[in-house]
C-alpha atoms as a PDB file:
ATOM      1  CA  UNK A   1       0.000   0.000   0.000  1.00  0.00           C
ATOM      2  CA  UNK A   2       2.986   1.987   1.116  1.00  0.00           C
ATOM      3  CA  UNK A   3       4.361   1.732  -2.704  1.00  0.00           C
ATOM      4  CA  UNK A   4       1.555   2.545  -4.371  1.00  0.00           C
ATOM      5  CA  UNK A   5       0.721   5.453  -2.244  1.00  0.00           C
ATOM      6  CA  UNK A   6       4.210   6.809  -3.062  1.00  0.00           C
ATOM      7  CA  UNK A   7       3.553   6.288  -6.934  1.00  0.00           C
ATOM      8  CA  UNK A   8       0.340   8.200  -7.126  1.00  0.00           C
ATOM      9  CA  UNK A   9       1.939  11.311  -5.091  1.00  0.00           C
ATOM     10  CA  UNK A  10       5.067  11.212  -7.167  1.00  0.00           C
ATOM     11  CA  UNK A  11       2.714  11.133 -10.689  1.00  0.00           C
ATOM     12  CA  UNK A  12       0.503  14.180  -9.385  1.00  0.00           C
ATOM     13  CA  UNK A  13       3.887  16.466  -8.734  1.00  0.00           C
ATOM     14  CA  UNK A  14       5.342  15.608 -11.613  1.00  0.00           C
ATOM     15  CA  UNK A  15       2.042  16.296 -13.684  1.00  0.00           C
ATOM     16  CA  UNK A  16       1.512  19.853 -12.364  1.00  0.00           C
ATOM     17  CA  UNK A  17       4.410  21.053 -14.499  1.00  0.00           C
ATOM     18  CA  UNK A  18       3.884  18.561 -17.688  1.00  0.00           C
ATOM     19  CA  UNK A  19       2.261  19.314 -20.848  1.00  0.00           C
ATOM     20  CA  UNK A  20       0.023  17.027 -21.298  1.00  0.00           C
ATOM     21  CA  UNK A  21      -1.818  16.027 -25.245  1.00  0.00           C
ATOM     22  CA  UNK A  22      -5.006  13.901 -24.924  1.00  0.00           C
ATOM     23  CA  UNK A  23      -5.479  10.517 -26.185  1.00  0.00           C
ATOM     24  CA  UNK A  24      -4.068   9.575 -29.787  1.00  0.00           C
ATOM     25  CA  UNK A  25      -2.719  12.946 -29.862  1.00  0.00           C
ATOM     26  CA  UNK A  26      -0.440  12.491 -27.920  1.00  0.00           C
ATOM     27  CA  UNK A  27       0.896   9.195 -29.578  1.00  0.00           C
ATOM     28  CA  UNK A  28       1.393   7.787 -33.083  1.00  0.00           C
ATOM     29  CA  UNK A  29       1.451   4.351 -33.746  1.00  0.00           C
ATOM     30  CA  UNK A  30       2.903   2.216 -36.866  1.00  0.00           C
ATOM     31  CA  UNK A  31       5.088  -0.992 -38.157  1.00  0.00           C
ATOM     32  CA  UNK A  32       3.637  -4.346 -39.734  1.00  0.00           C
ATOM     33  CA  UNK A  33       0.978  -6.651 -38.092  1.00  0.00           C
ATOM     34  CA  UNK A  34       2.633  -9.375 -35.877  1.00  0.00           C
ATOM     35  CA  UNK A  35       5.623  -6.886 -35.170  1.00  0.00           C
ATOM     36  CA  UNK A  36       6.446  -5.566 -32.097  1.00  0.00           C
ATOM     37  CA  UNK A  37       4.785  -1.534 -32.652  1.00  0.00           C
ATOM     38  CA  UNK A  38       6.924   1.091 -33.009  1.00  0.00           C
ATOM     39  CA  UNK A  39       5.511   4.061 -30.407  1.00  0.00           C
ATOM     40  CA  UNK A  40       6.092   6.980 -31.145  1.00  0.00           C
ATOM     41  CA  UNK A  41       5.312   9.928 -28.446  1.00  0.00           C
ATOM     42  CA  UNK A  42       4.836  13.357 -29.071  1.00  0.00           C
ATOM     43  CA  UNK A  43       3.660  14.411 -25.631  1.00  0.00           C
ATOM     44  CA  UNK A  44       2.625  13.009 -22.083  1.00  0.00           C
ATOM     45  CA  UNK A  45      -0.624  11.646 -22.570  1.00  0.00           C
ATOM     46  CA  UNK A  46      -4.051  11.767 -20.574  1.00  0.00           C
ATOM     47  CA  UNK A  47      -6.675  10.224 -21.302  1.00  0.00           C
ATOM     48  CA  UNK A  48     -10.756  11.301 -20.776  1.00  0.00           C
ATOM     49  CA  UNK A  49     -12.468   8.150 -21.026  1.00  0.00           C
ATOM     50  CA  UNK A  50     -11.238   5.471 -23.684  1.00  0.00           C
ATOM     51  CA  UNK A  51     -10.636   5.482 -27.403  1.00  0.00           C
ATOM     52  CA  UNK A  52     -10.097   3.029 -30.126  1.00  0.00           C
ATOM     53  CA  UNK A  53      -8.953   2.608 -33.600  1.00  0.00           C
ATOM     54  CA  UNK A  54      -8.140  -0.002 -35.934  1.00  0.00           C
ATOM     55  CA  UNK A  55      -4.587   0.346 -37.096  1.00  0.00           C
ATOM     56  CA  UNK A  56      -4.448  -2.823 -39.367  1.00  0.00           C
ATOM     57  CA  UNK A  57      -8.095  -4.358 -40.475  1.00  0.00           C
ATOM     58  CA  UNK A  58      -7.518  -8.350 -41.249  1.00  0.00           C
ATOM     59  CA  UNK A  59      -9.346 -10.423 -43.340  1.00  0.00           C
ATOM     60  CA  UNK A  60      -9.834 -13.705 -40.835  1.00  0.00           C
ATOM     61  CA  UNK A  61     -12.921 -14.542 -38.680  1.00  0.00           C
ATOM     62  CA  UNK A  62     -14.912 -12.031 -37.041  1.00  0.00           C
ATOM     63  CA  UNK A  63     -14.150 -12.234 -33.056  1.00  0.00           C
ATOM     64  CA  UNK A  64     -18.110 -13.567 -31.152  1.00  0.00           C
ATOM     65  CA  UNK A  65     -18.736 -13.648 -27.809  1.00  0.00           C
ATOM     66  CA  UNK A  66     -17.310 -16.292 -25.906  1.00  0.00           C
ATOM     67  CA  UNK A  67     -14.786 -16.902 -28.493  1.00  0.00           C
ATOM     68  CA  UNK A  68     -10.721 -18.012 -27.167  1.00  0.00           C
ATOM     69  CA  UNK A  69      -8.322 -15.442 -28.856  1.00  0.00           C
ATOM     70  CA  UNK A  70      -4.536 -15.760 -28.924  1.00  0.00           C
ATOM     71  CA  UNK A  71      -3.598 -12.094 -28.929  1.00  0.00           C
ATOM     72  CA  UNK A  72       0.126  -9.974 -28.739  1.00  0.00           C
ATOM     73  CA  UNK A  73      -0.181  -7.441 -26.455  1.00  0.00           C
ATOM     74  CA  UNK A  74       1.840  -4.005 -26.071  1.00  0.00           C
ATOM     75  CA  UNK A  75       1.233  -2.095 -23.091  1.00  0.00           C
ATOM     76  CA  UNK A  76       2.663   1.666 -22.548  1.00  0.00           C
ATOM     77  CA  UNK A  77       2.514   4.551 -20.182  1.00  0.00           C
ATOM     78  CA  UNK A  78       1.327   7.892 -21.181  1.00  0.00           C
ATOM     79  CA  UNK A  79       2.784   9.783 -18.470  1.00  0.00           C
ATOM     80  CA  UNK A  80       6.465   7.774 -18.786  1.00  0.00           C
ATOM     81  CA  UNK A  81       6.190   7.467 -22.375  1.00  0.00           C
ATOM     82  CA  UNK A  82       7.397   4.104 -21.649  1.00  0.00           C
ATOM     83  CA  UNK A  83       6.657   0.333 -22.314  1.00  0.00           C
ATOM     84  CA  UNK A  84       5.377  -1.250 -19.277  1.00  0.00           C
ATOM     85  CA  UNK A  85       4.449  -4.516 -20.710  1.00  0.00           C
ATOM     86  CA  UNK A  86       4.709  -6.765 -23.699  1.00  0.00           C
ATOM     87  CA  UNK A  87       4.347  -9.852 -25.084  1.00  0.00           C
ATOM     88  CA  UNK A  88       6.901  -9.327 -27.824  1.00  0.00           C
ATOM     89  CA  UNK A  89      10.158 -10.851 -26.750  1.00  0.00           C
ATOM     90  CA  UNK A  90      13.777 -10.759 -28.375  1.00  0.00           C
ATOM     91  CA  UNK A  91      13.106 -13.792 -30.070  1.00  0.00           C
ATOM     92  CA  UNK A  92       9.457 -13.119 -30.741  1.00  0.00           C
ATOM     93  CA  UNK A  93       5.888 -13.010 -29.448  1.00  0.00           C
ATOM     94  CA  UNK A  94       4.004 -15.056 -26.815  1.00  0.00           C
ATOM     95  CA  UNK A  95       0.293 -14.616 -27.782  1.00  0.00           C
ATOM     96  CA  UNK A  96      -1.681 -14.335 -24.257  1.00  0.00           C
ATOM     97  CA  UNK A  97      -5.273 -16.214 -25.024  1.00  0.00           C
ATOM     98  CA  UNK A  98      -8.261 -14.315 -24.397  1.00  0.00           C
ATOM     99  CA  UNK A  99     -11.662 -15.357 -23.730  1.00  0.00           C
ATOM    100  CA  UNK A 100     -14.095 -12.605 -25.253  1.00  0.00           C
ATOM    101  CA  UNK A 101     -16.679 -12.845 -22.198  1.00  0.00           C
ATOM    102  CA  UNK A 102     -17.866 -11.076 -19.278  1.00  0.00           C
ATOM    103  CA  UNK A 103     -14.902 -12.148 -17.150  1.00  0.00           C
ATOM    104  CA  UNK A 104     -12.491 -10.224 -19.386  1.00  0.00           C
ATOM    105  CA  UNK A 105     -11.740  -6.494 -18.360  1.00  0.00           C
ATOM    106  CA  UNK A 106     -14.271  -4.217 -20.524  1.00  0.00           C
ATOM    107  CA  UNK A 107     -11.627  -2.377 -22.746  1.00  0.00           C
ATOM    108  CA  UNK A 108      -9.877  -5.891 -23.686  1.00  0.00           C
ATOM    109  CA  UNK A 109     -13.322  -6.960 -24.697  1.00  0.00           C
ATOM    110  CA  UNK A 110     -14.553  -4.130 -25.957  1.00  0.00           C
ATOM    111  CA  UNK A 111     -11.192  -3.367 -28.408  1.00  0.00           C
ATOM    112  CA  UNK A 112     -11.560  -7.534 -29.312  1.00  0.00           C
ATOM    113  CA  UNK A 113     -15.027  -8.028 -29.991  1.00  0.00           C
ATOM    114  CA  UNK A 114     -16.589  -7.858 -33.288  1.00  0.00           C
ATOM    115  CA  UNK A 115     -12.891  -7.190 -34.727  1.00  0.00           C
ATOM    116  CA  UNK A 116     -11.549 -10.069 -37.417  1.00  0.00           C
ATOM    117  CA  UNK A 117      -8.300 -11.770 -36.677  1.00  0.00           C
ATOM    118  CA  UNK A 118      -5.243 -10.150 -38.662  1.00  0.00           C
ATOM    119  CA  UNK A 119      -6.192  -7.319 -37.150  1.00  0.00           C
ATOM    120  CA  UNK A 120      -4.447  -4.444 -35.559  1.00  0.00           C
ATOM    121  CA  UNK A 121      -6.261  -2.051 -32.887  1.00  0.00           C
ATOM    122  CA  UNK A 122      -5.201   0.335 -30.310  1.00  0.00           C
ATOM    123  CA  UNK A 123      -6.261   1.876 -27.573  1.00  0.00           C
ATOM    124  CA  UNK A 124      -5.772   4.847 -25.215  1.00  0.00           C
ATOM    125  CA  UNK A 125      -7.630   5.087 -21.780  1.00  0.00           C
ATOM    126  CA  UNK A 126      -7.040   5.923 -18.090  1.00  0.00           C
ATOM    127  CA  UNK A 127      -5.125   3.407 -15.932  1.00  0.00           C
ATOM    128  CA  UNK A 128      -8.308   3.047 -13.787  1.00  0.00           C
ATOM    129  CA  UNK A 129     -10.154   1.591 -16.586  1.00  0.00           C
ATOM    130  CA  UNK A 130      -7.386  -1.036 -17.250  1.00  0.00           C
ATOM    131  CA  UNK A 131      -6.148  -1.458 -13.653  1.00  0.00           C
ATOM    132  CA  UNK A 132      -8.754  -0.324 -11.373  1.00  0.00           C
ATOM    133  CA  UNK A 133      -8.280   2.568  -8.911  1.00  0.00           C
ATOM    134  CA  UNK A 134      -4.881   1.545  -8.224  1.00  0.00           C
ATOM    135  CA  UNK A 135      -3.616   1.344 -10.988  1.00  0.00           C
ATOM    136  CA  UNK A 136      -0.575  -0.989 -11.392  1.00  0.00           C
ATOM    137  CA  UNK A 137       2.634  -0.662  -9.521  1.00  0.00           C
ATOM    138  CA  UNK A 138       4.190  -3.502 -10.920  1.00  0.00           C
ATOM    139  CA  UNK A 139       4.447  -2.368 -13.970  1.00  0.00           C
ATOM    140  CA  UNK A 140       5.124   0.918 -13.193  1.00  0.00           C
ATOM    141  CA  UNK A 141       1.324   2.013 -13.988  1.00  0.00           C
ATOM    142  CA  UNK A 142       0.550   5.052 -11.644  1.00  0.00           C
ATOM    143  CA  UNK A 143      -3.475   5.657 -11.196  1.00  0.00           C
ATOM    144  CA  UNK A 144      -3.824   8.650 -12.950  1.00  0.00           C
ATOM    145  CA  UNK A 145      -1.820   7.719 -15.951  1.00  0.00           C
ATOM    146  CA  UNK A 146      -2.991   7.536 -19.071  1.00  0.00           C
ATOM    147  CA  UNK A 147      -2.234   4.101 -20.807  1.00  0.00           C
ATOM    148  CA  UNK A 148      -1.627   3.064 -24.643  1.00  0.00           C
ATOM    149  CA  UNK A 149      -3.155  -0.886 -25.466  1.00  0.00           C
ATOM    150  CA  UNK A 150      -1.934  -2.238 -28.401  1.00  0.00           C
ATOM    151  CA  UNK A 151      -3.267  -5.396 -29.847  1.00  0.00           C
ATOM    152  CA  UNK A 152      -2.600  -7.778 -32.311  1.00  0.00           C
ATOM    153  CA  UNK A 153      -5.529 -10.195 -32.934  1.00  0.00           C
ATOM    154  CA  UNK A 154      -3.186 -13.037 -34.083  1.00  0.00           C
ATOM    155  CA  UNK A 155      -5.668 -16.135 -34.358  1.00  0.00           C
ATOM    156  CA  UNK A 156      -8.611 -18.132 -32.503  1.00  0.00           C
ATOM    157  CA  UNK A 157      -7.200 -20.165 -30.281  1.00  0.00           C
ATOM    158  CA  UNK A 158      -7.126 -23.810 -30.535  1.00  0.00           C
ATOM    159  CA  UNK A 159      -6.492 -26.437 -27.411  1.00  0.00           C
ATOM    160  CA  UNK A 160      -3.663 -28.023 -27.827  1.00  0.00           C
ATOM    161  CA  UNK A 161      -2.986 -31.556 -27.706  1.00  0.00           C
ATOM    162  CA  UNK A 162      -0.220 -33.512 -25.255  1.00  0.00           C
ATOM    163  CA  UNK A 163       1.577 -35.860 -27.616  1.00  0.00           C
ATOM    164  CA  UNK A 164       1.515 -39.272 -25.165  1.00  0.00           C
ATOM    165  CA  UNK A 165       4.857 -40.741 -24.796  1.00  0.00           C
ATOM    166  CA  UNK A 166       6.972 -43.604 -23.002  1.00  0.00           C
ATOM    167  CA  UNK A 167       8.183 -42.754 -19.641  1.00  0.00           C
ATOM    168  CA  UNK A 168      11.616 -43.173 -20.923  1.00  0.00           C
ATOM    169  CA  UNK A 169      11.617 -40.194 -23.065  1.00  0.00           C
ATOM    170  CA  UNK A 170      11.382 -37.822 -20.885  1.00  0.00           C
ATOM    171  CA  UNK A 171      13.795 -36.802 -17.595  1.00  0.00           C
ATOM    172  CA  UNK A 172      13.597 -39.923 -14.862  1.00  0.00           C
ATOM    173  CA  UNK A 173      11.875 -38.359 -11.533  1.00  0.00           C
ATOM    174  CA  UNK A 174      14.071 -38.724  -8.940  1.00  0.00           C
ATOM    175  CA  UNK A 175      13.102 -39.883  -5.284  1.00  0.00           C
ATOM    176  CA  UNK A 176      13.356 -39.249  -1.225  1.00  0.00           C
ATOM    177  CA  UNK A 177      11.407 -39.754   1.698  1.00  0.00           C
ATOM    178  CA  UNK A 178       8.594 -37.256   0.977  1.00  0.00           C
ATOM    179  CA  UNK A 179       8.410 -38.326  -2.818  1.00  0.00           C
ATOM    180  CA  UNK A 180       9.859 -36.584  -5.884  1.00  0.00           C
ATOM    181  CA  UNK A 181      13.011 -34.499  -5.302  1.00  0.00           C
ATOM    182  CA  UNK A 182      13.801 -33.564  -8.632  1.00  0.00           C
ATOM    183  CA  UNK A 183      14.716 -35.123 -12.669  1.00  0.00           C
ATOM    184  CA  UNK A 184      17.757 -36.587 -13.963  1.00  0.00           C
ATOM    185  CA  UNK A 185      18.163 -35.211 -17.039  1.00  0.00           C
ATOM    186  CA  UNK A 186      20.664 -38.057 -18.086  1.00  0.00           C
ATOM    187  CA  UNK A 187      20.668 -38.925 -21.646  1.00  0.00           C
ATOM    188  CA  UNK A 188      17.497 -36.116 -22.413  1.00  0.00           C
ATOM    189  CA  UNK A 189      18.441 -33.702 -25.293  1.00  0.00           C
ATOM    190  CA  UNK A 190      17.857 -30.050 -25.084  1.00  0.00           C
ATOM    191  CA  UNK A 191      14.327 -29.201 -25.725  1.00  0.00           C
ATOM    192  CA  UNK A 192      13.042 -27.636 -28.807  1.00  0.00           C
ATOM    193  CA  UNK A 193      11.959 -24.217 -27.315  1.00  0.00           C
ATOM    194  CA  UNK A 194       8.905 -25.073 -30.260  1.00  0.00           C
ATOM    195  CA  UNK A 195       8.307 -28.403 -29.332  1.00  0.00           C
ATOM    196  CA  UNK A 196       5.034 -30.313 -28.320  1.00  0.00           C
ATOM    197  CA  UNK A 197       3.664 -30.648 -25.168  1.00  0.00           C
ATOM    198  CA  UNK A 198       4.680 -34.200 -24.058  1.00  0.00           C
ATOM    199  CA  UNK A 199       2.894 -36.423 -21.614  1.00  0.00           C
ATOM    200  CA  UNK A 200       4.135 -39.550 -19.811  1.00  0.00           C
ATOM    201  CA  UNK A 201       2.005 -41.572 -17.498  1.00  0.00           C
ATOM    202  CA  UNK A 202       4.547 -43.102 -14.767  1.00  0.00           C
ATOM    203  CA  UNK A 203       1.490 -44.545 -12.352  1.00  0.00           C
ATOM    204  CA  UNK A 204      -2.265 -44.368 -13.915  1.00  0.00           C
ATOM    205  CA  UNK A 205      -5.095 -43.537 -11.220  1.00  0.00           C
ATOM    206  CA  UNK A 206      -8.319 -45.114 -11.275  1.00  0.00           C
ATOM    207  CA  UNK A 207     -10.512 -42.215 -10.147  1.00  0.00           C
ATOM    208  CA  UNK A 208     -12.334 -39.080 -11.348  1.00  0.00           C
ATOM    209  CA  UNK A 209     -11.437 -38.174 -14.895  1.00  0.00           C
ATOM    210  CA  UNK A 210     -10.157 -34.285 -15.214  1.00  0.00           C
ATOM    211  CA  UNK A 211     -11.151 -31.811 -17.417  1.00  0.00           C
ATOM    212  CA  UNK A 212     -10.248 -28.153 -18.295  1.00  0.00           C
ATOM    213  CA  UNK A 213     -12.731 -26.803 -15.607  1.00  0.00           C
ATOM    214  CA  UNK A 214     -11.344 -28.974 -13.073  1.00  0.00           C
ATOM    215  CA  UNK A 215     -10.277 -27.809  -9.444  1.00  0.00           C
ATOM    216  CA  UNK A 216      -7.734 -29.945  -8.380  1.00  0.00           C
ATOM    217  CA  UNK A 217      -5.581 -30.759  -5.704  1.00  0.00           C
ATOM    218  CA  UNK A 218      -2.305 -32.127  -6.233  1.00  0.00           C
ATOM    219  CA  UNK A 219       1.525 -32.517  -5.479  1.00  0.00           C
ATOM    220  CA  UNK A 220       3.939 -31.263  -7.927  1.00  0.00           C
ATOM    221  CA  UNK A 221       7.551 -30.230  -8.585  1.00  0.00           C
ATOM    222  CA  UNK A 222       9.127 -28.169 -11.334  1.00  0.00           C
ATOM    223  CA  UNK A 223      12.288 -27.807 -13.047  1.00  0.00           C
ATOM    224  CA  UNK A 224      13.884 -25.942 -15.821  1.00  0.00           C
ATOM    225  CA  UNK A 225      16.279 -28.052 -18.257  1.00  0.00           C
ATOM    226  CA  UNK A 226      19.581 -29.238 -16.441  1.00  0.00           C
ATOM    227  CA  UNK A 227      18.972 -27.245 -13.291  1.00  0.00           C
ATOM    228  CA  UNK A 228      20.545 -28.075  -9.772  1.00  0.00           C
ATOM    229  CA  UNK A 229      17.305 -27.834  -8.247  1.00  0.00           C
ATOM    230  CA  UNK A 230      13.748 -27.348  -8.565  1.00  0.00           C
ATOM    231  CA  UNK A 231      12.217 -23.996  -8.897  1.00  0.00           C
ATOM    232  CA  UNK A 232       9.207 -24.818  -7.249  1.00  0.00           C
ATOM    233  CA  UNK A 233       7.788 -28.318  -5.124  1.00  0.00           C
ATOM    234  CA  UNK A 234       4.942 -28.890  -2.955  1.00  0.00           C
ATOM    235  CA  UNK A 235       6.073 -32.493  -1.853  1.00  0.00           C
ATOM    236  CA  UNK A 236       7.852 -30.858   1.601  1.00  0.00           C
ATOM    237  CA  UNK A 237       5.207 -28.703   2.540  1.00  0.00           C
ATOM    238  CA  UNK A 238       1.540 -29.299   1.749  1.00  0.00           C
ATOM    239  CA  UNK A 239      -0.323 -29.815  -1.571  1.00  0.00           C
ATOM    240  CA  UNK A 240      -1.546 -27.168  -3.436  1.00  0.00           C
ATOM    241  CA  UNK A 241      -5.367 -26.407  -4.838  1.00  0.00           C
ATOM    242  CA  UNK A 242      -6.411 -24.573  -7.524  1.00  0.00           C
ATOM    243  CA  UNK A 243      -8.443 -24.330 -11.049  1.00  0.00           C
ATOM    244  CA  UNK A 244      -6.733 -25.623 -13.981  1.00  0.00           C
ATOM    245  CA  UNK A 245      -8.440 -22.388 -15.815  1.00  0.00           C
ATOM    246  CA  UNK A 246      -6.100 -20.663 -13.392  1.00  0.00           C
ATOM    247  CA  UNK A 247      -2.632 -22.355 -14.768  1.00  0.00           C
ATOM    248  CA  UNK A 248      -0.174 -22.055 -17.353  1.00  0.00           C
ATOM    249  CA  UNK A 249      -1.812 -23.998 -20.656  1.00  0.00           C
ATOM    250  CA  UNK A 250       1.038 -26.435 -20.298  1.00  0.00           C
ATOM    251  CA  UNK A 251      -1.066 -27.771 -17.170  1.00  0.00           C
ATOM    252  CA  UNK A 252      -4.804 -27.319 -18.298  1.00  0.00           C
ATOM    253  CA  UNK A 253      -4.462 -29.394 -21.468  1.00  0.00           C
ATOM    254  CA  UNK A 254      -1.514 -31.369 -20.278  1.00  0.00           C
ATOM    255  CA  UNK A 255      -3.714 -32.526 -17.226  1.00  0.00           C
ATOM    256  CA  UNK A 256      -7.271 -32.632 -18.765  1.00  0.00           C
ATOM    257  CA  UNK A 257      -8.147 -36.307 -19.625  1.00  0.00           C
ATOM    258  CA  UNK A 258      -6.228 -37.321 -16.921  1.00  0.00           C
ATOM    259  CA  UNK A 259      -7.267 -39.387 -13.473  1.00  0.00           C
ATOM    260  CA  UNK A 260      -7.522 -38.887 -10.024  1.00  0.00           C
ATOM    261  CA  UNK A 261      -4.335 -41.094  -8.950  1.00  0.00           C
ATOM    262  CA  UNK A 262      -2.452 -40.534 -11.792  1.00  0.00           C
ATOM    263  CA  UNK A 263       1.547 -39.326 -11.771  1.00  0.00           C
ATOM    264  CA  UNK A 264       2.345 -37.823 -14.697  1.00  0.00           C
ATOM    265  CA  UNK A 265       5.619 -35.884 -15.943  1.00  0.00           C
ATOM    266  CA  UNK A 266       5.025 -33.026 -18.055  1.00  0.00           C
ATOM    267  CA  UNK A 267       7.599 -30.965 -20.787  1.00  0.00           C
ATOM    268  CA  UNK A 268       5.893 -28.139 -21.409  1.00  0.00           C
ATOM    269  CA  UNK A 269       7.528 -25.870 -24.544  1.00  0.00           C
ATOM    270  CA  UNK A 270       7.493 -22.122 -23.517  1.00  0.00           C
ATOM    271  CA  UNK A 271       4.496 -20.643 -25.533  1.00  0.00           C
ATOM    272  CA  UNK A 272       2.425 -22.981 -22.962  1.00  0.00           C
ATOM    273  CA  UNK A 273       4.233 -21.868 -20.291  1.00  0.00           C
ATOM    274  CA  UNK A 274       5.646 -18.441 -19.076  1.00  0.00           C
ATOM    275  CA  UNK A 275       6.894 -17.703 -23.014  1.00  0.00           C
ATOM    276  CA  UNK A 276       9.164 -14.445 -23.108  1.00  0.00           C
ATOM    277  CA  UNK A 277       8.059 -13.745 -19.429  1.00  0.00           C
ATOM    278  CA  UNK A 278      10.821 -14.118 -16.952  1.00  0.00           C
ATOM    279  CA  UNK A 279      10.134 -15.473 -13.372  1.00  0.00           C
ATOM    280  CA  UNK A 280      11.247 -15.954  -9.870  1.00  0.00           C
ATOM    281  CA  UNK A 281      14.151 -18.960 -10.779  1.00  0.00           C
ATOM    282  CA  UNK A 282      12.663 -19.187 -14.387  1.00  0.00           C
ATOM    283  CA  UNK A 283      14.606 -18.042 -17.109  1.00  0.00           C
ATOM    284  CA  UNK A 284      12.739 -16.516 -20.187  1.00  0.00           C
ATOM    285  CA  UNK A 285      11.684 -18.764 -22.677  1.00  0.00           C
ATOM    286  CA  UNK A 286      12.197 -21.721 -20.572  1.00  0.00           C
ATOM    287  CA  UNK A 287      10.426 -25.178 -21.379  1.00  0.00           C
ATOM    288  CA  UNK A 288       9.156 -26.516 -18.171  1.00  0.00           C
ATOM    289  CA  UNK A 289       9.442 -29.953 -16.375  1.00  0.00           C
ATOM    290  CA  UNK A 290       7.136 -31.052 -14.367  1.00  0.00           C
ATOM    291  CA  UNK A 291       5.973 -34.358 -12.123  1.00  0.00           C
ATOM    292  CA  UNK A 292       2.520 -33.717 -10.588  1.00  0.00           C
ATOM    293  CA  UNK A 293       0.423 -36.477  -8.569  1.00  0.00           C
ATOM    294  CA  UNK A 294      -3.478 -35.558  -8.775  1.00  0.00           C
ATOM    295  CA  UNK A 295      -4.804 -36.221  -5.488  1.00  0.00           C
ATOM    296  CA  UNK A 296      -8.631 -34.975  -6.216  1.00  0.00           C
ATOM    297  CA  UNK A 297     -10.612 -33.359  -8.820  1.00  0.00           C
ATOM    298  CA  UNK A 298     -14.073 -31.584  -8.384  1.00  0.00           C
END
């Protein structure tokens, strides 16, 4: 609270002397489809409410409600005149998958829906619209800043499917008193960052079959490729719970099918897991191992 008290005072002081441009003036936008968009600012920019043009019309399906979206997303700050987020990394884009529904913040929807895929759109509006009264300290959002969306509507999303494959194939799970303490990468070649999601049963349950919806409880441990240790495990402490609409993709279709019972290791390629996104012990583009048991499903 103390941080993002700090960043809404500091934005204020600094605004009182800045001169400001509203919305699109403020900000030019141009470069090819599917390319990270070159941003061009003329001015701090405020925004009154939220505006939206079409940069680049394409010629694909016409986004519906309820539709699954795989869209490239550029996020900037008007007062900053800086990127705050992005999906475009130095070796390419992660599309982020959308569904167009009620559960989707109103300007994603409302700059996605009814647009055709191919298409380019942008958007300026206030941080509050985006973020919520806050606005978003972690990306270096303050709440009265104007914010630039740019969105590339790349294709409709289609589930992927684990490719099903001998335990052998994949890193041998390693074990101690508690259970799994890690892989032994021994004789496993370095992924192909753009390979397929690969599935191997080690023990096959015998109780509740999981699907996408699913809220499950299980044990798990992850690893990166050839690391000294995992970079996350639930085996010493307690097991966690949550929806598999709430996990990387990796898990939700590398789960779904699945029963309660079942110990399965996972290699999930980046663009189903964290992509260009860096995390806490995860390098970016990073294709994940993991060994989860499913304990229950509901």
């Amino acid at each position: 609270m103390l941080l993002v008290l700090a960043l809404a005072g500091c934005g204020e002081e600094k605004k009182a002397d800045a001169d400001f441009r509203d919305g699109f003036d403020a900000v030019s936008v141009s470069g090819d489809f599917g390319e990270k968009p070159e941003v061009d600012w003329k001015a701090p920019m405020e925004a009154d409410g939220t505006d939206t043009k079409v940069l680049v019309k394409g010629d694909g399906d016409k986004v519906a409600e309820g539709d699954k979206v795989d869209v490239n997303v550029w996020i900037g700050n008007g007062f900053t005149q800086e990127e705050a987020y992005t999906t475009y990394g130095k070796k390419g884009a992660t599309p982020e998958t959308f569904t167009v529904d009620d559960q989707l913040s109103p300007v994603f929807k409302d700059a996605i829906l009814g647009q055709t895929i191919g298409s380019r759109v942008a958007v300026v509006t206030e941080s509050a619209e985006v973020f919520g009264p806050q606005g978003n300290p972690q990306m270096g959002v303050g709440n009265e800043d104007g914010v630039l969306l740019v969105l590339d509507l790349v294709k409709m999303f289609q589930p992927p499917k684990p490719k099903d494959v001998d335990p052998s194939e994949l890193p041998k799970v390693k074990y101690g008193k508690d259970g799994p303490t890690g892989f032994d990468f021994s004789g496993i070649a370095k992924p192909d960052p753009k390979g397929d999601l690969l599935r191997a049963v080690v023990r096959e349950g015998k109780g509740k079959e999981v699907s996408t919806d699913s809220t499950l409880k299980v044990n798990y441990l992850g690893m990166t490729y050839k690391a000294r240790k995992p970079f996350d495990e639930s085996y010493s402490a307690k097991p966690a719970e949550f929806g598999l609409d709430q996990v990387v993709q990796g898990w939700t279709y590398g789960l779904s099918g699945l029963k309660v019972g079942t110990r399965v290791v996972l290699q999930i390629p980046p663009e189903l897991g964290y992509g260009s996104q860096k995390q806490e012990n995860i390098p970016a583009n990073s294709t994940l191992y993991f060994v989860v048991d499913i304990i229950s499903a509901k």
